[in-house]
PDB file of N, CA and C in Angstrom:
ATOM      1  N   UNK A   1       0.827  -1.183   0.000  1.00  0.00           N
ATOM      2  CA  UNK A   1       0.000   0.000   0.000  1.00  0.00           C
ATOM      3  C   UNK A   1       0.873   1.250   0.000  1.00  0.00           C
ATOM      4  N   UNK A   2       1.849   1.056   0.698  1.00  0.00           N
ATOM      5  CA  UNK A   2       3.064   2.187   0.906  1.00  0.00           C
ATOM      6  C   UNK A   2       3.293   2.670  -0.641  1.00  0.00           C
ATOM      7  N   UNK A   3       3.774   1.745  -1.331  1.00  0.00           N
ATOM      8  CA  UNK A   3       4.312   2.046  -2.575  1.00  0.00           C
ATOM      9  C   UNK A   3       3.355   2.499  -3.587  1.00  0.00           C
ATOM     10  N   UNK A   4       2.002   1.895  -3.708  1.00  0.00           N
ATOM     11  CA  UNK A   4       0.588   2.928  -4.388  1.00  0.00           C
ATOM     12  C   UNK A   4       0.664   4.292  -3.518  1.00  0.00           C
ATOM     13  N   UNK A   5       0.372   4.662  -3.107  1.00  0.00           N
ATOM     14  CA  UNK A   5       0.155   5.725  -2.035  1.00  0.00           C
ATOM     15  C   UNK A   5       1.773   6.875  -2.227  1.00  0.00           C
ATOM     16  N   UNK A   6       2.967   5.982  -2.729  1.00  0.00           N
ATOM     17  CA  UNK A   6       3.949   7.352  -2.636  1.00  0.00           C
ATOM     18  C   UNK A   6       3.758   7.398  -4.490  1.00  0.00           C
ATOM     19  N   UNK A   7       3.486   6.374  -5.249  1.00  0.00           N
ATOM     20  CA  UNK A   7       2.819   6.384  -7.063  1.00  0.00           C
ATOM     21  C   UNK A   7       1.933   7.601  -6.536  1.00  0.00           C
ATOM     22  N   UNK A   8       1.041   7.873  -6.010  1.00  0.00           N
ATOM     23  CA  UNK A   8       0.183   8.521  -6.544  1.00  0.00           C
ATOM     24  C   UNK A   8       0.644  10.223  -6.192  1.00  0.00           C
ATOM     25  N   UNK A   9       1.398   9.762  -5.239  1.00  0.00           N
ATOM     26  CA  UNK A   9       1.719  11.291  -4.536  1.00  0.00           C
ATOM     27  C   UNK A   9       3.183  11.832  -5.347  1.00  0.00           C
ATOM     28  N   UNK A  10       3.122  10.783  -6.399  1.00  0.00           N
ATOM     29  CA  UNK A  10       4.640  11.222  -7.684  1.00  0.00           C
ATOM     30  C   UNK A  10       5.817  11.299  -6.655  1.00  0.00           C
ATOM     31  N   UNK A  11       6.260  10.573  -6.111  1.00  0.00           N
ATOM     32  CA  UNK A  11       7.116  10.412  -5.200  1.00  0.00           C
ATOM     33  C   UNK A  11       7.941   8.993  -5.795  1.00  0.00           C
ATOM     34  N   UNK A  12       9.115   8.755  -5.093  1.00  0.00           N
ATOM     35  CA  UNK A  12      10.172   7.582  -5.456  1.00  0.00           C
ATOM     36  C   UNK A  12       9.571   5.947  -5.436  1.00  0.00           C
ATOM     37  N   UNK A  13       9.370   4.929  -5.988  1.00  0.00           N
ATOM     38  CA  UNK A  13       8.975   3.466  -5.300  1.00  0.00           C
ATOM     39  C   UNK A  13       9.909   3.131  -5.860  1.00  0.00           C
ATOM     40  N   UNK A  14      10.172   1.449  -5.365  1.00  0.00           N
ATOM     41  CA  UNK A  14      10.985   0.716  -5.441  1.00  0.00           C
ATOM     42  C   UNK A  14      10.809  -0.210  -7.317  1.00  0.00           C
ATOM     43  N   UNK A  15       9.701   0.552  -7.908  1.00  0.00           N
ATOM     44  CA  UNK A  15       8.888   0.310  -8.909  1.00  0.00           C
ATOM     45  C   UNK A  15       8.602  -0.937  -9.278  1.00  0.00           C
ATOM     46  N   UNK A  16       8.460  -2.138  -8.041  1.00  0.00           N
ATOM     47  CA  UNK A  16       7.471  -2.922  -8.575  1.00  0.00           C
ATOM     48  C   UNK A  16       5.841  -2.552  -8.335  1.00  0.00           C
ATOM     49  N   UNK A  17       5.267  -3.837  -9.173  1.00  0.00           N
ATOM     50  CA  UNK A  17       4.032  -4.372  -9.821  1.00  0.00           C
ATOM     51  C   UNK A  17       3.078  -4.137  -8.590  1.00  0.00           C
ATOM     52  N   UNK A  18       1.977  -2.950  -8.732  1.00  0.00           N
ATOM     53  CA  UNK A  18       1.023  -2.698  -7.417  1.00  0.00           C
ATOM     54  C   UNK A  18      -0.385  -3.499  -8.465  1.00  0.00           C
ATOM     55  N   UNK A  19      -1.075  -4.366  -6.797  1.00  0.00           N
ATOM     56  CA  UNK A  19      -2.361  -5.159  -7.757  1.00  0.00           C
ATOM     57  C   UNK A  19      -2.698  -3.500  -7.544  1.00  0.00           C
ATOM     58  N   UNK A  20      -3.913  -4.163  -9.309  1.00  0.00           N
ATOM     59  CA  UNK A  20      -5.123  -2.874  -8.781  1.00  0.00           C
ATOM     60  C   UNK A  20      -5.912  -2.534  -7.739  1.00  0.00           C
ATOM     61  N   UNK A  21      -6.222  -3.277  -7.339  1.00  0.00           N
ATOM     62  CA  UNK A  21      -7.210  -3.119  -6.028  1.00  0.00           C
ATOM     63  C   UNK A  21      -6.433  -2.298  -5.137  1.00  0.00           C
ATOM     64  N   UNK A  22      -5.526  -2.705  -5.005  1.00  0.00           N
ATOM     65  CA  UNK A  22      -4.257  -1.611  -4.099  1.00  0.00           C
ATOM     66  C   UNK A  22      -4.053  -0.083  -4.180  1.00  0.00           C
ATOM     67  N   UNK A  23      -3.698  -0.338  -6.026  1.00  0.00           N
ATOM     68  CA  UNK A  23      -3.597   1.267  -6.513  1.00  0.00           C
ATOM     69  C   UNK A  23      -5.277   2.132  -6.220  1.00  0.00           C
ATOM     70  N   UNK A  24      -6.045   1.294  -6.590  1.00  0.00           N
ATOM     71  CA  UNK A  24      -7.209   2.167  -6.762  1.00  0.00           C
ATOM     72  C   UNK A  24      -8.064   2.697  -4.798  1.00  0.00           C
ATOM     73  N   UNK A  25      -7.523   1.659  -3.835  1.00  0.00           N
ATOM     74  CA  UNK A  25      -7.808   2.541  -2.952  1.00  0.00           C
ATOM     75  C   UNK A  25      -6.780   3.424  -2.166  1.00  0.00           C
ATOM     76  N   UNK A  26      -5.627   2.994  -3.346  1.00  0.00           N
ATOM     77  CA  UNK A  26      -4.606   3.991  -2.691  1.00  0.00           C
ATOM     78  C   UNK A  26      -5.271   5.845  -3.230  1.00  0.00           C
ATOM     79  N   UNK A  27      -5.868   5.696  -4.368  1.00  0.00           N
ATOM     80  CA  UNK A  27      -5.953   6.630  -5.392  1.00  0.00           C
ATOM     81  C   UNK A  27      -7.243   7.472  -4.758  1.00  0.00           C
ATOM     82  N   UNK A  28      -8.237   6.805  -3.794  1.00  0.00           N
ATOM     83  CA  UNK A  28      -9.206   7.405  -3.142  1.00  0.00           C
ATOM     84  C   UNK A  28      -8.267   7.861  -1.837  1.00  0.00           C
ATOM     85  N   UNK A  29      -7.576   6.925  -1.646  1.00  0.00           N
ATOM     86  CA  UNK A  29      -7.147   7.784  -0.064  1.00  0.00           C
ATOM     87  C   UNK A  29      -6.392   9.177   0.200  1.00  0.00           C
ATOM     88  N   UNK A  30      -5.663   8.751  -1.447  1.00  0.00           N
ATOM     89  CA  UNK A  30      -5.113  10.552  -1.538  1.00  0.00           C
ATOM     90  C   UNK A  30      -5.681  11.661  -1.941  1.00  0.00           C
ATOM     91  N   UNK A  31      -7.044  11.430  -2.822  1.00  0.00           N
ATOM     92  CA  UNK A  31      -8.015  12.234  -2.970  1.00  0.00           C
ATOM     93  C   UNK A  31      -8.497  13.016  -1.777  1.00  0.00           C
ATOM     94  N   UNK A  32      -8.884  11.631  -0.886  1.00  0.00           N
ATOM     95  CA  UNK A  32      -9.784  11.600   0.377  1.00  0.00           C
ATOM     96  C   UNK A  32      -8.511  12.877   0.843  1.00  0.00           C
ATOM     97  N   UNK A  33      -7.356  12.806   1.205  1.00  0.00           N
ATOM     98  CA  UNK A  33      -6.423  13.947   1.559  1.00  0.00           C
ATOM     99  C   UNK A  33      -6.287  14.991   1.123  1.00  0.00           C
ATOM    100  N   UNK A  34      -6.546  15.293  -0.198  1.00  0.00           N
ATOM    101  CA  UNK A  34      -6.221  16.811  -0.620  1.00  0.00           C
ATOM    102  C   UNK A  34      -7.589  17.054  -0.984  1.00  0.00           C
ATOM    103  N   UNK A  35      -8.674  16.653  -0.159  1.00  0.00           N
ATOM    104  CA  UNK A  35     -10.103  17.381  -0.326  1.00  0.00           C
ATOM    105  C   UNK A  35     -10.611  17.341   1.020  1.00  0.00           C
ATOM    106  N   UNK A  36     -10.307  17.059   2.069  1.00  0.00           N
ATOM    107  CA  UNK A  36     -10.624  16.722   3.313  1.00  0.00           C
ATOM    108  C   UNK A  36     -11.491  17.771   3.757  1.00  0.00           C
ATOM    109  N   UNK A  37     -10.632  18.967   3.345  1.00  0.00           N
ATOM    110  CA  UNK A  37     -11.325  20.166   4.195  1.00  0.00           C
ATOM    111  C   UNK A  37     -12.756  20.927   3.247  1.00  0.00           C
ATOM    112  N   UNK A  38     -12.791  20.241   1.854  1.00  0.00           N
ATOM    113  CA  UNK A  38     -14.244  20.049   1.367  1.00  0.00           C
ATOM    114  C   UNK A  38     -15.436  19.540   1.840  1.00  0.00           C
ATOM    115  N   UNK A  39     -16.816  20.293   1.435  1.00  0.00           N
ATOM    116  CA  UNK A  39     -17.792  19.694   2.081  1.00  0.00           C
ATOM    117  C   UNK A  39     -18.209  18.055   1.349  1.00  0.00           C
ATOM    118  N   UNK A  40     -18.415  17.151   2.495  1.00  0.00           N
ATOM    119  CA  UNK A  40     -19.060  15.875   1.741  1.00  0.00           C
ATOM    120  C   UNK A  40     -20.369  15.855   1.077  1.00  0.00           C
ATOM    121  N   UNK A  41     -19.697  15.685  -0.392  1.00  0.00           N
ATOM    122  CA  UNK A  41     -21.064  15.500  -1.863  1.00  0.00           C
ATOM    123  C   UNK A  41     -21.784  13.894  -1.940  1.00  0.00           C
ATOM    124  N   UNK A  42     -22.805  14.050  -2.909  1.00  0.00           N
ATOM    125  CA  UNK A  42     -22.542  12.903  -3.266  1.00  0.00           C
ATOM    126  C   UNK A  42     -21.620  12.935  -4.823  1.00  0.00           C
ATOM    127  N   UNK A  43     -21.551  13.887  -5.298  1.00  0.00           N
ATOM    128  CA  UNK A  43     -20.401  13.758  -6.816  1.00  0.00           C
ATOM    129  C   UNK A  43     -19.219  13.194  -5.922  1.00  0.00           C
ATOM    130  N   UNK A  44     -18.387  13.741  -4.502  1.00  0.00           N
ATOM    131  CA  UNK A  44     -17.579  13.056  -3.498  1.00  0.00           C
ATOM    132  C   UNK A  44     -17.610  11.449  -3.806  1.00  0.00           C
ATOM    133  N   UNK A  45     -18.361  11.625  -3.256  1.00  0.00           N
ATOM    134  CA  UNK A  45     -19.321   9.253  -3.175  1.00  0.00           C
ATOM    135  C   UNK A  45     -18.665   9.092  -4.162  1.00  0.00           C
ATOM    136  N   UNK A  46     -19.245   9.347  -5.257  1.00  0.00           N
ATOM    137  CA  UNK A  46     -19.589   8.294  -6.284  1.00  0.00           C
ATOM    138  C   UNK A  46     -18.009   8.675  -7.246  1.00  0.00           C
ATOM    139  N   UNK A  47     -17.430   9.725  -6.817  1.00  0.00           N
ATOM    140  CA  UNK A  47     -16.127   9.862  -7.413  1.00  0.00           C
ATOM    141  C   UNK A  47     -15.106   8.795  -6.760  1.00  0.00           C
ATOM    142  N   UNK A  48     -15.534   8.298  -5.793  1.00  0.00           N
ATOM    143  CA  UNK A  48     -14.791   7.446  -4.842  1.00  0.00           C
ATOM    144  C   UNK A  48     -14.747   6.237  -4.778  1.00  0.00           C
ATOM    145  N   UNK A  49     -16.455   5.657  -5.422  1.00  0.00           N
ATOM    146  CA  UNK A  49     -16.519   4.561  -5.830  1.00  0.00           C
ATOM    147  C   UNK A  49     -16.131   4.114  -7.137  1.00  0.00           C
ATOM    148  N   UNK A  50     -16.183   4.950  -7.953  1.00  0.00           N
ATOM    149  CA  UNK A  50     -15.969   4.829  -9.380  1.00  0.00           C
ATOM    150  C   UNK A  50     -14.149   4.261  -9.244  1.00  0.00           C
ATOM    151  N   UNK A  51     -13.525   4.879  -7.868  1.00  0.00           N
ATOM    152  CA  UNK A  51     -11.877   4.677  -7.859  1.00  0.00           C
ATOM    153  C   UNK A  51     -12.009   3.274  -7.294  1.00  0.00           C
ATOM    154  N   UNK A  52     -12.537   2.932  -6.329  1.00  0.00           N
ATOM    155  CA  UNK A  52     -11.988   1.941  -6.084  1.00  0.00           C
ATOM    156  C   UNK A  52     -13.134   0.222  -6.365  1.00  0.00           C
ATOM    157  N   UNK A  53     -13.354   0.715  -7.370  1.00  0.00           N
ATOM    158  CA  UNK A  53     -14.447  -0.618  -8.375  1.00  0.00           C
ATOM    159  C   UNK A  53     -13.759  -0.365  -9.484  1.00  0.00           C
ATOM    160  N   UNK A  54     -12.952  -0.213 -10.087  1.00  0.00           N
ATOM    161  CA  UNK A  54     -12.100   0.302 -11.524  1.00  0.00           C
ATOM    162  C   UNK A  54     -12.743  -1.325 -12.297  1.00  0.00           C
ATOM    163  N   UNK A  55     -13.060  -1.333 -13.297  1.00  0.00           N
ATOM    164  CA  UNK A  55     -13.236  -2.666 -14.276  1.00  0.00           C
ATOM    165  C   UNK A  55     -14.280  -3.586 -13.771  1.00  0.00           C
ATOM    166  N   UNK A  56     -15.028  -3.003 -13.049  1.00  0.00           N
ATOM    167  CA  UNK A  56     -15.792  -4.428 -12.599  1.00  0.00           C
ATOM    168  C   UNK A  56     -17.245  -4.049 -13.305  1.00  0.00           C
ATOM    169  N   UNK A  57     -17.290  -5.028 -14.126  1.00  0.00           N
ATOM    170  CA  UNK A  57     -18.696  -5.387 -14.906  1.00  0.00           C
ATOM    171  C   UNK A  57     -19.459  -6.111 -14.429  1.00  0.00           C
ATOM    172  N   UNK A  58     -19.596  -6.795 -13.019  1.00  0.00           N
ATOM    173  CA  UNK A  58     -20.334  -6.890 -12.542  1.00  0.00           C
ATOM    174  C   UNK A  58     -21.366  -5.962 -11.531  1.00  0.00           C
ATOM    175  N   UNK A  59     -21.015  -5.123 -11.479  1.00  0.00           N
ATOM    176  CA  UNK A  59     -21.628  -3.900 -10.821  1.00  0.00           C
ATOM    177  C   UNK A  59     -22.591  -3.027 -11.684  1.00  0.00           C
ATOM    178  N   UNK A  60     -23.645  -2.989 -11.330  1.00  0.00           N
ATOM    179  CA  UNK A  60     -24.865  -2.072 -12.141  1.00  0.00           C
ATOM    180  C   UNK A  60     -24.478  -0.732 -11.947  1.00  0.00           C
ATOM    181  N   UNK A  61     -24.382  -0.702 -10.213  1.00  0.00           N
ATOM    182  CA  UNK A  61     -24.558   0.566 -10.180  1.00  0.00           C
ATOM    183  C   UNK A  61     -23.311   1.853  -9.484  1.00  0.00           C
ATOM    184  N   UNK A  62     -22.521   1.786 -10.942  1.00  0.00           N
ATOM    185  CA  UNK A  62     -20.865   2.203 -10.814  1.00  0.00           C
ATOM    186  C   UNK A  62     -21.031   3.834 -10.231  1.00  0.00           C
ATOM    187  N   UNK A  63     -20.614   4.575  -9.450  1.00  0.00           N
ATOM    188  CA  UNK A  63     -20.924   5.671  -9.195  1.00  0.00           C
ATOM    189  C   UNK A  63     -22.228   6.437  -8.814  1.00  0.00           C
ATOM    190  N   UNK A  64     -23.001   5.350  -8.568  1.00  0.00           N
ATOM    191  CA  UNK A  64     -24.859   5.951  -8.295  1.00  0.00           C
ATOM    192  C   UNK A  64     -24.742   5.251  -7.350  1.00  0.00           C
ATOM    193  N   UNK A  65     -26.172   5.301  -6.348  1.00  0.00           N
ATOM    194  CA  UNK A  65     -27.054   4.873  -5.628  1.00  0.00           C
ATOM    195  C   UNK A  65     -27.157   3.691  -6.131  1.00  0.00           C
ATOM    196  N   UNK A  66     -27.594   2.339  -5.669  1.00  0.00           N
ATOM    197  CA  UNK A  66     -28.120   0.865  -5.785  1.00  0.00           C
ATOM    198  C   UNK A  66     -29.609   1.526  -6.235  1.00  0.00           C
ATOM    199  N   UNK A  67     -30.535   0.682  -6.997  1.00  0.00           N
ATOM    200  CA  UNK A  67     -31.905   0.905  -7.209  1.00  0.00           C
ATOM    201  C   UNK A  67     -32.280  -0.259  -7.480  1.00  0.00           C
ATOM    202  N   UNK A  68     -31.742  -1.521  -7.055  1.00  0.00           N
ATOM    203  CA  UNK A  68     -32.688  -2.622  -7.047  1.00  0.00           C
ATOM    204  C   UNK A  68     -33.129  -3.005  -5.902  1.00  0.00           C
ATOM    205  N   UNK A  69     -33.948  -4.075  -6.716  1.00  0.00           N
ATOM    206  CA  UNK A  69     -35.920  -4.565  -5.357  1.00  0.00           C
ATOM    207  C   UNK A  69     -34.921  -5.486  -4.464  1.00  0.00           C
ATOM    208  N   UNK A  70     -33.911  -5.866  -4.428  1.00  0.00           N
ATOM    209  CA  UNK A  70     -33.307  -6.927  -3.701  1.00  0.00           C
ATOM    210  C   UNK A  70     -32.863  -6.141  -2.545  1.00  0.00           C
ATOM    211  N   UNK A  71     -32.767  -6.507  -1.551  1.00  0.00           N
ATOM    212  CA  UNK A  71     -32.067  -5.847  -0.154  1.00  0.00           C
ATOM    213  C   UNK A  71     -31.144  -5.834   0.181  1.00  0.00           C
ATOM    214  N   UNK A  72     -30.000  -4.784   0.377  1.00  0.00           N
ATOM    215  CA  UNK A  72     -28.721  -5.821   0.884  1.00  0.00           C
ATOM    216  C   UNK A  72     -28.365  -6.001   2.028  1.00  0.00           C
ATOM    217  N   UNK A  73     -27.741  -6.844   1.974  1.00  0.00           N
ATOM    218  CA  UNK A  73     -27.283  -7.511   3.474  1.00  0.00           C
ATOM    219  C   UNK A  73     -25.913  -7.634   3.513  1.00  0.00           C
ATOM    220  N   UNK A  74     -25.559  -7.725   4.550  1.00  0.00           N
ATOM    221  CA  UNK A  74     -23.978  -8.383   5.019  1.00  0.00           C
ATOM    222  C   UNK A  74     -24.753  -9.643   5.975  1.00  0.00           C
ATOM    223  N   UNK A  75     -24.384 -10.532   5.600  1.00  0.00           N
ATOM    224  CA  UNK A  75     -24.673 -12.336   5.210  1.00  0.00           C
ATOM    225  C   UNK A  75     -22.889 -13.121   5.622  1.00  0.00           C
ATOM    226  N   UNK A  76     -22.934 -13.939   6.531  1.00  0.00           N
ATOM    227  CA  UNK A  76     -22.210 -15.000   7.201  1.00  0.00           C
ATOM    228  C   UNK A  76     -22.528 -16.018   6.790  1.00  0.00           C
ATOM    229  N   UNK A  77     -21.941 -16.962   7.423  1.00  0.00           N
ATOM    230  CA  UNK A  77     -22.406 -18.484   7.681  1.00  0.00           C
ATOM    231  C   UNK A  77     -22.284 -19.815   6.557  1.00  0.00           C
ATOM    232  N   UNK A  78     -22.629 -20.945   6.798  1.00  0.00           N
ATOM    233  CA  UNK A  78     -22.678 -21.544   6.138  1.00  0.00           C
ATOM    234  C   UNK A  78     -24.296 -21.805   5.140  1.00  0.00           C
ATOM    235  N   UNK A  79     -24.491 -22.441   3.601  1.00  0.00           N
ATOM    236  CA  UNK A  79     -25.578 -22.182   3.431  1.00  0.00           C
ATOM    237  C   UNK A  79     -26.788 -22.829   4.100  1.00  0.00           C
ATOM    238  N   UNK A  80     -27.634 -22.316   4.073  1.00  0.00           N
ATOM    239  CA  UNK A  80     -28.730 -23.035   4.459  1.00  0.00           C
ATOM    240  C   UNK A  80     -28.899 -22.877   6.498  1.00  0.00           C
ATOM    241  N   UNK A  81     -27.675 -22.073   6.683  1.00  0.00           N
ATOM    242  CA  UNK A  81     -27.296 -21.673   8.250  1.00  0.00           C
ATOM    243  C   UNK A  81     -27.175 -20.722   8.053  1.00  0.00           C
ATOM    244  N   UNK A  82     -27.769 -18.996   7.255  1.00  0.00           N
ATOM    245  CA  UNK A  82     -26.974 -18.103   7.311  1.00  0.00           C
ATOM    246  C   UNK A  82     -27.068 -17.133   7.943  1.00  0.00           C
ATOM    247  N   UNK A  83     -26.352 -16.012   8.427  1.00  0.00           N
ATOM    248  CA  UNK A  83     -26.852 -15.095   9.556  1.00  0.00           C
ATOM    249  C   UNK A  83     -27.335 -14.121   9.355  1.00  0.00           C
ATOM    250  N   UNK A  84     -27.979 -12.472   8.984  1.00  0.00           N
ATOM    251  CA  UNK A  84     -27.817 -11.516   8.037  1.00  0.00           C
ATOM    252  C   UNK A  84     -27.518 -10.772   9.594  1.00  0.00           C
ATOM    253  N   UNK A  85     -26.116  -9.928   9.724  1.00  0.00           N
ATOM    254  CA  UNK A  85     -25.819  -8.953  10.606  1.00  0.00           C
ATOM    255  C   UNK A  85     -26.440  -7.662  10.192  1.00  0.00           C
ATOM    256  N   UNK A  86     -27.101  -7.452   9.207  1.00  0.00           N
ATOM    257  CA  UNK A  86     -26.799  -6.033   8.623  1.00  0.00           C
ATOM    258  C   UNK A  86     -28.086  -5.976   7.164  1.00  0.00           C
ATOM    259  N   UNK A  87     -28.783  -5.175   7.204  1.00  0.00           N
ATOM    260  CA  UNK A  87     -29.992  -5.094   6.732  1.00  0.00           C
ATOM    261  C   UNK A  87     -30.181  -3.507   5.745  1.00  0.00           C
ATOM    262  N   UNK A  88     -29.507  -3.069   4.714  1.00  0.00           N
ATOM    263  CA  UNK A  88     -29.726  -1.907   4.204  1.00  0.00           C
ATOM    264  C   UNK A  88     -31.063  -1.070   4.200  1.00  0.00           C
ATOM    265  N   UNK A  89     -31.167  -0.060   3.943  1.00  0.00           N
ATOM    266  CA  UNK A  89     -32.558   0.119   4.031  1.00  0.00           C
ATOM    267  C   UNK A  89     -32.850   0.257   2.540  1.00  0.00           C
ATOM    268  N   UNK A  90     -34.527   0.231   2.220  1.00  0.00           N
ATOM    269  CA  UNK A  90     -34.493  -0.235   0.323  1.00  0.00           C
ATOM    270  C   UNK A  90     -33.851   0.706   0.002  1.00  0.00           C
ATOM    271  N   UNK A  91     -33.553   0.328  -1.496  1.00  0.00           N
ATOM    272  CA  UNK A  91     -32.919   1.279  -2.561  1.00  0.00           C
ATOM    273  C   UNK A  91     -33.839   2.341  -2.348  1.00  0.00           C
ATOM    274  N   UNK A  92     -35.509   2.285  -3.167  1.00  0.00           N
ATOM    275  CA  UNK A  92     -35.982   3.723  -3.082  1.00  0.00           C
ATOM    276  C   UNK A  92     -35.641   4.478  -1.803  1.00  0.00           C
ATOM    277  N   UNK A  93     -35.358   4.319  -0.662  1.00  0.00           N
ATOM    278  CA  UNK A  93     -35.389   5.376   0.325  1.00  0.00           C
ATOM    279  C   UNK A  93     -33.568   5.645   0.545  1.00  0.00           C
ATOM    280  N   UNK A  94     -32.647   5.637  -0.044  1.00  0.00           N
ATOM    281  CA  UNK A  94     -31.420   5.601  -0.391  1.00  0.00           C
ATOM    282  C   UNK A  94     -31.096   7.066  -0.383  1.00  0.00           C
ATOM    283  N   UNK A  95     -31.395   7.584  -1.492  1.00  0.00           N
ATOM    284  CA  UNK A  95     -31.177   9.080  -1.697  1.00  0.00           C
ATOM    285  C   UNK A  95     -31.404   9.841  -0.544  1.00  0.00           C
ATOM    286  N   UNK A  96     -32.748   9.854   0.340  1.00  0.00           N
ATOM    287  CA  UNK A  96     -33.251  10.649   0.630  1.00  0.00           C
ATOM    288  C   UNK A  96     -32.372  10.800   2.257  1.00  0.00           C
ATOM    289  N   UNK A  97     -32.099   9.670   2.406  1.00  0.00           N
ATOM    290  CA  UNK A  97     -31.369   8.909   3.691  1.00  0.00           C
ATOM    291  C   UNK A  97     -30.028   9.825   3.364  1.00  0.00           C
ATOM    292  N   UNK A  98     -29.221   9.352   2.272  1.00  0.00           N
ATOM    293  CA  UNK A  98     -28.132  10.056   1.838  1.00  0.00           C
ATOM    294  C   UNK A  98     -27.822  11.780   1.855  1.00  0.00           C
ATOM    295  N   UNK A  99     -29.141  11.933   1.258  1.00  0.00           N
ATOM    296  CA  UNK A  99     -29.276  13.991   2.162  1.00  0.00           C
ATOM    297  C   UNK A  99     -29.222  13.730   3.287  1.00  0.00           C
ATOM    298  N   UNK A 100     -29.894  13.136   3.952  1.00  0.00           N
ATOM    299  CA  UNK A 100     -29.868  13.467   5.185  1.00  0.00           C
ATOM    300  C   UNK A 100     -28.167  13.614   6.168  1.00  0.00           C
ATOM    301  N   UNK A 101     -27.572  12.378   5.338  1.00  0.00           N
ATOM    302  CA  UNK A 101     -26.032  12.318   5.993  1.00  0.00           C
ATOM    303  C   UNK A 101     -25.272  13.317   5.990  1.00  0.00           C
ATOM    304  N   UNK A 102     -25.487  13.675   4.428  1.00  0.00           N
ATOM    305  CA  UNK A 102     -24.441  14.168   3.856  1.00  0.00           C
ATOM    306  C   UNK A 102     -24.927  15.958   4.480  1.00  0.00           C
ATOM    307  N   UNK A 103     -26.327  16.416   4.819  1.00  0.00           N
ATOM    308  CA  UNK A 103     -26.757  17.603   5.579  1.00  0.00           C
ATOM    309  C   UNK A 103     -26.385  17.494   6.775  1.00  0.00           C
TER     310      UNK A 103
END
């Protein structure tokens, strides 16, 4: 992570091979630093997610809000045993939740 993180800040590495996943939340964390003292957007969000999901085509919803009927969860366990710790609230009420944070 050291070595993404001094890449992005154009600084010296030892110039090996950073995975992506590495570079790309190295690439939000230095953002996240030279905007800190900005107010939190959602153009913020979704500039942030867009960094650290780089290539993934499995994702609908790259830089937006989720808007599907499915719920999400954070889900444990084995199948047919599973736990849900964590219960999103629906997509439609997403946005409105999201003003509220971000106010």
């Amino acid at each position: 992570m050291q070595s993404s993180i001094q890449r992005q800040l154009s600084l010296a590495t030892e110039g090996k091979r950073v995975p992506a996943a590495e570079q790309s939340i190295a690439e939000m964390m230095v953002d996240l630093c030279r905007s800190h003292a900005e107010p939190l957007t959602e153009e913020t969000l979704f500039r942030w997610h867009r960094m650290v999901i780089p290539g993934r085509r499995d994702l609908a919803a790259e830089g937006k809000f989720r808007t599907g009927a499915e719920p999400m969860q954070i889900v444990s366990g084995a199948v047919g045993a599973e736990r849900v710790y964590f219960e999103a609230p629906p997509a439609k009420r997403v946005p409105g939740e999201m003003k509220r944070f971000l106010a």
